[in-house]
Protein backbone atom coordinates (compact mmCIF):
# COMPACT_ATOMS: atom_id res chain seq x y z
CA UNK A 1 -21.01 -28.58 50.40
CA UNK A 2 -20.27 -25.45 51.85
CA UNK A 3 -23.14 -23.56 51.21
CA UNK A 4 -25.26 -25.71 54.00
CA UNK A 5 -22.57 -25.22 56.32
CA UNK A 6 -24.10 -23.71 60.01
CA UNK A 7 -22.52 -22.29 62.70
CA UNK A 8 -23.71 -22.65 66.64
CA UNK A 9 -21.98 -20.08 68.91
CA UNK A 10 -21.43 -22.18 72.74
CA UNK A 11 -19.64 -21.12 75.81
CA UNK A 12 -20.37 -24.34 77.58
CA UNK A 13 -17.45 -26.45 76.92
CA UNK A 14 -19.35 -29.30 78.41
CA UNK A 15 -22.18 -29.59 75.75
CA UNK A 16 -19.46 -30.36 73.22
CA UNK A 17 -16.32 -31.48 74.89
CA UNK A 18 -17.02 -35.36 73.75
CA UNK A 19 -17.55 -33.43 70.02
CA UNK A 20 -14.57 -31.62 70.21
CA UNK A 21 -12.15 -34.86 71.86
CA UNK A 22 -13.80 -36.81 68.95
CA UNK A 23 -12.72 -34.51 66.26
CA UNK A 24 -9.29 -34.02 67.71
CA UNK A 25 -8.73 -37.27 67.50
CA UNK A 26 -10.19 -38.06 63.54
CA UNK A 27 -8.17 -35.50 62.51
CA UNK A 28 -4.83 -35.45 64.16
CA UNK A 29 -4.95 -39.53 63.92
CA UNK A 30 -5.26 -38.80 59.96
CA UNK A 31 -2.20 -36.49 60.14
CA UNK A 32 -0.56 -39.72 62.10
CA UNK A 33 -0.27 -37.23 65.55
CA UNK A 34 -1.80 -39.48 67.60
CA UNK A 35 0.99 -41.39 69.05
CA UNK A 36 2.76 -37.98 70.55
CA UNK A 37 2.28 -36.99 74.27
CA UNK A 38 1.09 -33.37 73.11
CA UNK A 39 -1.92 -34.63 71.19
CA UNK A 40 -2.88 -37.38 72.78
CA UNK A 41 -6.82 -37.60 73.63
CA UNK A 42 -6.15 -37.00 77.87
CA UNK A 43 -3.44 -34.25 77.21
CA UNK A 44 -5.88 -32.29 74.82
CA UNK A 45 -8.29 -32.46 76.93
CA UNK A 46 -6.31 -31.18 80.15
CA UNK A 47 -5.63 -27.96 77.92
CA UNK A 48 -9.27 -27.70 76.85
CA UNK A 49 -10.20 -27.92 80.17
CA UNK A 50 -7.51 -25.40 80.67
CA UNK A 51 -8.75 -22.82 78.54
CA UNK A 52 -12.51 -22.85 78.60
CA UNK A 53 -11.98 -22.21 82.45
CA UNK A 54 -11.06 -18.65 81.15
CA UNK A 55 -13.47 -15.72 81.73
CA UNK A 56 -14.52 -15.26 77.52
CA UNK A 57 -13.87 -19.02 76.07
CA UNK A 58 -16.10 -20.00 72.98
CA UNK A 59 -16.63 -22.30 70.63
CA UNK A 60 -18.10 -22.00 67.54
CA UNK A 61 -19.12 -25.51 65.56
CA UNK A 62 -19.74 -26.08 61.79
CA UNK A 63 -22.65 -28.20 61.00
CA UNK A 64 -23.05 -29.84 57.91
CA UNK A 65 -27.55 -30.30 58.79
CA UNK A 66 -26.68 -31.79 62.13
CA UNK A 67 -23.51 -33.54 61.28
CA UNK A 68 -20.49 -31.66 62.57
CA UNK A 69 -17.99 -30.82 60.32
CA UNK A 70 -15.59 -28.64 62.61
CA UNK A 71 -14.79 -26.61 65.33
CA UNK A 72 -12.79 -23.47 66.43
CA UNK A 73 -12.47 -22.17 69.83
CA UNK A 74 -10.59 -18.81 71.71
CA UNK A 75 -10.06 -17.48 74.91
CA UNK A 76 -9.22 -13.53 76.05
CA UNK A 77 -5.79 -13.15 77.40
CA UNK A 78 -6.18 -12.35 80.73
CA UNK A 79 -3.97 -9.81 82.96
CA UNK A 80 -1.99 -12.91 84.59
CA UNK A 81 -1.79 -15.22 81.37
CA UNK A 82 1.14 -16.79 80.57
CA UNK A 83 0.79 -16.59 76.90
CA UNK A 84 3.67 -15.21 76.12
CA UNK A 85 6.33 -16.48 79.10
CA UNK A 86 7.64 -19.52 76.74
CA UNK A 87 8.38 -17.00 73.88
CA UNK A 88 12.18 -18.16 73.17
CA UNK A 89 13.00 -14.28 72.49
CA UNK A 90 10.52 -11.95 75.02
CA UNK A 91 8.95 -9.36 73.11
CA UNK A 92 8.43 -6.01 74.38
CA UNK A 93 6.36 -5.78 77.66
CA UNK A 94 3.83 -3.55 75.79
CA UNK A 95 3.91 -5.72 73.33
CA UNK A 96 2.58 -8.78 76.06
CA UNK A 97 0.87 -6.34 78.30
CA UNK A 98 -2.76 -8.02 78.79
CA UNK A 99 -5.66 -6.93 80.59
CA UNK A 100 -8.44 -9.40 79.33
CA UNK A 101 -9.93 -7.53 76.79
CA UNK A 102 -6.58 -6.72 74.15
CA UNK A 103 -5.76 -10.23 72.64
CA UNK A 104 -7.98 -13.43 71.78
CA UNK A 105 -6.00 -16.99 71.80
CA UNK A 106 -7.04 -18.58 69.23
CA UNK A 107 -6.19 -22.07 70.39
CA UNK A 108 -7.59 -24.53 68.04
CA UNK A 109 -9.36 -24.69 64.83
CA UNK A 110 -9.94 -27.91 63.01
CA UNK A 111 -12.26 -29.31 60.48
CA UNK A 112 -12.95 -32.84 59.40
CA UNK A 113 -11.69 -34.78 56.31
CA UNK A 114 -14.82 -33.96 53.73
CA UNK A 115 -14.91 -30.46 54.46
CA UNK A 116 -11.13 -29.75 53.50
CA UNK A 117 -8.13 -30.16 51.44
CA UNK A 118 -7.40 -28.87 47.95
CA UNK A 119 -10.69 -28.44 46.71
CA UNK A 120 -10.37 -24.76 48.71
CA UNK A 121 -14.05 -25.17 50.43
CA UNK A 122 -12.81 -22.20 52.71
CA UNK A 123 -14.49 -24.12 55.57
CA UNK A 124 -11.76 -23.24 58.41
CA UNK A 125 -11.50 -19.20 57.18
CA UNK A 126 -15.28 -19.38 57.51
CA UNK A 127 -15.55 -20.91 61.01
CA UNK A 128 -12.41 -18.84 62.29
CA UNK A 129 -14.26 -15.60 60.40
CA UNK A 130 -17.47 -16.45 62.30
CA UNK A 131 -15.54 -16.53 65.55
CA UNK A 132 -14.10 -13.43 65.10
CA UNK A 133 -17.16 -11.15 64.09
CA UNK A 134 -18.65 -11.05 67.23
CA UNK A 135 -15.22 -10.76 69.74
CA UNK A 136 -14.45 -7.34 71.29
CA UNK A 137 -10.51 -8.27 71.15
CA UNK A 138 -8.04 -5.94 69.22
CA UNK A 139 -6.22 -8.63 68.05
CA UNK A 140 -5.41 -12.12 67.73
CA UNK A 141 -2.98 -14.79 68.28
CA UNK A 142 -2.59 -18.58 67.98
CA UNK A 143 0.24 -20.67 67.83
CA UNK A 144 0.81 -23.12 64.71
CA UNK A 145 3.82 -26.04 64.24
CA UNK A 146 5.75 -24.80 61.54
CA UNK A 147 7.12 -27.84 60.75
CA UNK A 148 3.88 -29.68 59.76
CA UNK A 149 2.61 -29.83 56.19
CA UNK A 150 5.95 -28.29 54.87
CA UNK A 151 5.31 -25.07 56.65
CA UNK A 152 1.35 -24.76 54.25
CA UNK A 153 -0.33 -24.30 57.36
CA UNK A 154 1.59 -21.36 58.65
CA UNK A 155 1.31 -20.37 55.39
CA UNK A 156 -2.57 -20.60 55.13
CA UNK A 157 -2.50 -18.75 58.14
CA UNK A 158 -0.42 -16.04 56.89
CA UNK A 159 -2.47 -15.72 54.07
CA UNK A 160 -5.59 -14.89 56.98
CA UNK A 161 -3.56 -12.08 58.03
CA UNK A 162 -1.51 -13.44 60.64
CA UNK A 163 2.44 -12.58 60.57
CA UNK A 164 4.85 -14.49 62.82
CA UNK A 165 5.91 -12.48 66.23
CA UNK A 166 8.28 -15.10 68.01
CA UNK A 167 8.72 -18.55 68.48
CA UNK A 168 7.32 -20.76 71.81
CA UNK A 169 7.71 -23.93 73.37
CA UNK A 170 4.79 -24.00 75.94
CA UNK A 171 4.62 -27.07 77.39
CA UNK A 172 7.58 -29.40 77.41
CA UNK A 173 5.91 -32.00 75.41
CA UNK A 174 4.78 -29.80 72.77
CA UNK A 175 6.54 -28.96 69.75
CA UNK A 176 8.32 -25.71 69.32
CA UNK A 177 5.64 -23.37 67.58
CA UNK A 178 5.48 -19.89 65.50
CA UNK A 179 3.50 -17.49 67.19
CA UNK A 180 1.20 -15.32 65.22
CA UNK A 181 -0.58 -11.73 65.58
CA UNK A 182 -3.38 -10.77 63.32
CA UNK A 183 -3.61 -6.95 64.45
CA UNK A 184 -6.48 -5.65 64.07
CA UNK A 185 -8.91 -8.50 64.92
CA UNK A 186 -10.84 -7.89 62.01
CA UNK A 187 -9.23 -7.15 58.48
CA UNK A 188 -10.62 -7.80 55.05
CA UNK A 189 -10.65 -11.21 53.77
């Protein structure tokens, strides 16, 4: 399956905000999210709203022909972010220093039911690859639950490259997250 997988590169978060709400919703409601504040349908959508207001947001979507399969998206930390103002322990200040052109947020990447799981299609690496190639950023973060999936998705991240820099609770309906650096950007799969 993943060898007709496309990617479309879009900084218009209108042309495929009902996409993205639609696969936030399949896929959290399989991973029985749905009924928390945080990832409710509205709330997502306040924070994508949020972010692809950001000088630099994009979007990249997997298509399966023209059936979408996933989605990532990432915004440049910008001089006046507040990124890193929830971390429970603040980290150096040129460590969190930003000027809009040193760290990409990676704040979401998520792919639908047939194009993941143990079968190891590689589909999110790919679409969060594809993002990557073309960004300007020296490095990336993203924030990931720790506690869901027994800690494998922190783990699948690790195994991208990222290590774990601090801990965050962001919003006060959120969940207490590990945040995670993959410096530089770009390192060999």
């Amino acid at each position: 399956m993943n060898d007709t997988i496309t990617h479309r590169r879009i900084s218009d978060v209108n042309a495929v905000r009902e996409l993205i709400l639609g696969i936030h919703v399949e896929v959290r409601g399989e991973f029985g999210l749905m009924d928390r504040p945080f990832y409710q349908r509205d709330r997502f959508d306040e924070r994508l709203t949020a972010y692809s207001s950001r000088p630099g947001w994009e979007a990249v979507i997997a298509y399966h022909g023209e059936e979408p399969v996933g989605y990532v998206f990432a915004v440049p930390l910008g001089e006046n972010t507040g990124w890193w103002s929830a971390e429970r322990t603040p980290l150096p200040d040129e460590y969190v220093t930003e000027d809009g052109t040193r760290t990409l947020a990676l704040n979401e990447v998520l792919v639908r039911r047939p194009w993941r799981g143990s079968q190891g299609r590689g589909t999110a690496r790919a679409l969060h690859e594809e993002l990557l190639s073309r960004r300007q950023e020296r490095r990336v973060t993203l924030l990931v639950n720790p506690a869901l999936s027994d800690g494998r998705l922190k783990a699948v991240y690790e195994s991208w490259g990222y290590q774990q820099v601090g801990s965050q609770q962001p919003f006060a309906d959120s969940p207490v997250f590990a945040t995670m650096m993959r410096d530089p950007l770009r390192q060999r799969p």
